[in-house]
Protein backbone atom coordinates (compact mmCIF):
# COMPACT_ATOMS: atom_id res chain seq x y z
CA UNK A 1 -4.09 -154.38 -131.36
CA UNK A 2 -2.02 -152.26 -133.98
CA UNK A 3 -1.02 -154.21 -136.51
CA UNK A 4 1.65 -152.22 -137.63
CA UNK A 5 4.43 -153.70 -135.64
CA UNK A 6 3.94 -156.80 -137.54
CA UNK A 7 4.81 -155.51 -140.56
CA UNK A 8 3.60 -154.84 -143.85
CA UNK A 9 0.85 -157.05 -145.37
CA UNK A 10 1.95 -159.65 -147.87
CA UNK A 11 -1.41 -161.36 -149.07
CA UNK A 12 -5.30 -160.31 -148.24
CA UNK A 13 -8.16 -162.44 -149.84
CA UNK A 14 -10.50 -165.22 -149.24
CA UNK A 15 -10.26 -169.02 -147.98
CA UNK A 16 -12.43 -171.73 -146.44
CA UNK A 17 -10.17 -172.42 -143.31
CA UNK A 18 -10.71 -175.84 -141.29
CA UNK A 19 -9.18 -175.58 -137.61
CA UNK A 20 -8.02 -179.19 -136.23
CA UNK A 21 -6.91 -178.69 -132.45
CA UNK A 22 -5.30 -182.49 -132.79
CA UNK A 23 -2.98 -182.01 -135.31
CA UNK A 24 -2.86 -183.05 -138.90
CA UNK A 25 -6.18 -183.08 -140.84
CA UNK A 26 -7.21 -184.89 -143.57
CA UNK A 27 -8.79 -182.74 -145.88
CA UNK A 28 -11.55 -183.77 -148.42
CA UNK A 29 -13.36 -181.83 -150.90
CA UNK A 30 -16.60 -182.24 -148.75
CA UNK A 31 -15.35 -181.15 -145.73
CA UNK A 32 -14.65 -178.34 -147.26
CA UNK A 33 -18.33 -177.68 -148.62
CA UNK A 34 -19.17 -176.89 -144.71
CA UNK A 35 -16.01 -174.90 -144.16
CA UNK A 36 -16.96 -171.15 -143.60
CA UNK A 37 -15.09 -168.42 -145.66
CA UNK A 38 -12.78 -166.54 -143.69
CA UNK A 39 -10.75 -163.59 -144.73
CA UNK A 40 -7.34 -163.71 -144.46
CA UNK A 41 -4.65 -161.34 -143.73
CA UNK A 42 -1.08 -162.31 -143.82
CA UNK A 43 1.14 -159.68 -142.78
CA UNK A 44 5.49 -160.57 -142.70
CA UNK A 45 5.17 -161.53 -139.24
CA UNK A 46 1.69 -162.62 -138.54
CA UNK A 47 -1.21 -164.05 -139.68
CA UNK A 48 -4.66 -163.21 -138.68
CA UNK A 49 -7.81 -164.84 -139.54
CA UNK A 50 -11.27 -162.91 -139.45
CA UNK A 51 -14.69 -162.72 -141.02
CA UNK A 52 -16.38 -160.34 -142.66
CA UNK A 53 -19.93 -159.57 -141.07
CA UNK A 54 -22.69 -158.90 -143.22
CA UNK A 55 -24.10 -156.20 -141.64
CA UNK A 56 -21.80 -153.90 -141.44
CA UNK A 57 -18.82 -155.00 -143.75
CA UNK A 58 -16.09 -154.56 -140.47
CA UNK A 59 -14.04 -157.66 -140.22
CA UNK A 60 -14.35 -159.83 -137.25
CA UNK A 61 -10.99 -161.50 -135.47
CA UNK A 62 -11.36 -165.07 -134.94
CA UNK A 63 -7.87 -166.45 -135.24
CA UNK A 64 -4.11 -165.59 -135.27
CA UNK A 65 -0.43 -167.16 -135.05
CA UNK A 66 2.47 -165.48 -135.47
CA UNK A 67 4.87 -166.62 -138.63
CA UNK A 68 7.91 -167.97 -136.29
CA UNK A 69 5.19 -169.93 -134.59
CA UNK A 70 4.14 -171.66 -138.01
CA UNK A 71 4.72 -174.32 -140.18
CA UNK A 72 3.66 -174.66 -143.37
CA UNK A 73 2.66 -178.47 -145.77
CA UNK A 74 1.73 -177.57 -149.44
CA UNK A 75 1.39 -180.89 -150.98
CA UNK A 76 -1.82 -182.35 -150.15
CA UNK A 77 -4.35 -184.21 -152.51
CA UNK A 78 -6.41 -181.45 -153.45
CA UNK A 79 -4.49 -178.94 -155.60
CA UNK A 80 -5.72 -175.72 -154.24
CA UNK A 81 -4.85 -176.78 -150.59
CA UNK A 82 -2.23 -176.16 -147.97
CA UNK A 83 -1.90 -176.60 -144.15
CA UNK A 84 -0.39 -174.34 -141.59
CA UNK A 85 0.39 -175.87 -138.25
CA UNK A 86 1.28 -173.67 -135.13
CA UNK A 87 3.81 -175.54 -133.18
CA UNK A 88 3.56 -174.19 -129.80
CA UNK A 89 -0.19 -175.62 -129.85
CA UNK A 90 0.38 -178.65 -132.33
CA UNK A 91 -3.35 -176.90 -134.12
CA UNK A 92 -3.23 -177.07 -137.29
CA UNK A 93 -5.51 -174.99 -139.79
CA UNK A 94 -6.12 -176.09 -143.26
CA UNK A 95 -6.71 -173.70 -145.91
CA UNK A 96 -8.48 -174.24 -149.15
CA UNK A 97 -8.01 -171.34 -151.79
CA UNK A 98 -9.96 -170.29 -155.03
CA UNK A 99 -7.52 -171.18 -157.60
CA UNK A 100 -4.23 -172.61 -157.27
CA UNK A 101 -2.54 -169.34 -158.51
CA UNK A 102 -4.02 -167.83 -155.28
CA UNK A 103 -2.35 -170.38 -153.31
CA UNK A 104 0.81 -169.68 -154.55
């Protein structure tokens, strides 16, 4: 896809992501020891999810949702966390960054 119709990119870096199909999740600071890294690319009018392979340090797509699709919770228990849920789908993906400057 070219990513340049979606505008310029606002924010690249690092998160553990959790993906809840249901809805609203729950985060704890264990279930975030599991959570994989993704990296994250957040562009004015989209925001894609990948992960960086090893092998060959090319990024891998595994998620997106476009930003008029999205709604976003900051204030959860954990400091460094906030929530995105896509309302078309009702998902919601929960986002855990390294520092809370990052999440701001």
């Amino acid at each position: 896809k070219d990513l340049v119709k979606y505008g310029e990119i606002v924010l690249e870096d690092t998160f553990r992501v959790i993906y809840s199909k249901t809805g609203t999740v729950r985060p704890s600071t264990s279930a975030f020891r599991s959570a994989k890294e993704t990296y994250v690319f957040l562009f004015k009018k989209l925001l894609l999810i990948t992960k960086k392979r090893d092998k060959d340090e090319a990024y891998q797509y595994k998620y997106h949702a476009e930003m008029k699709d999205m709604q976003l919770t900051e204030h959860l228990k954990i400091s460094t966390c906030f929530q995105i849920r896509q309302i078309s789908t009702k998902s919601t993906l929960t986002f855990q960054a390294r520092s809370i400057e990052l999440k701001k």
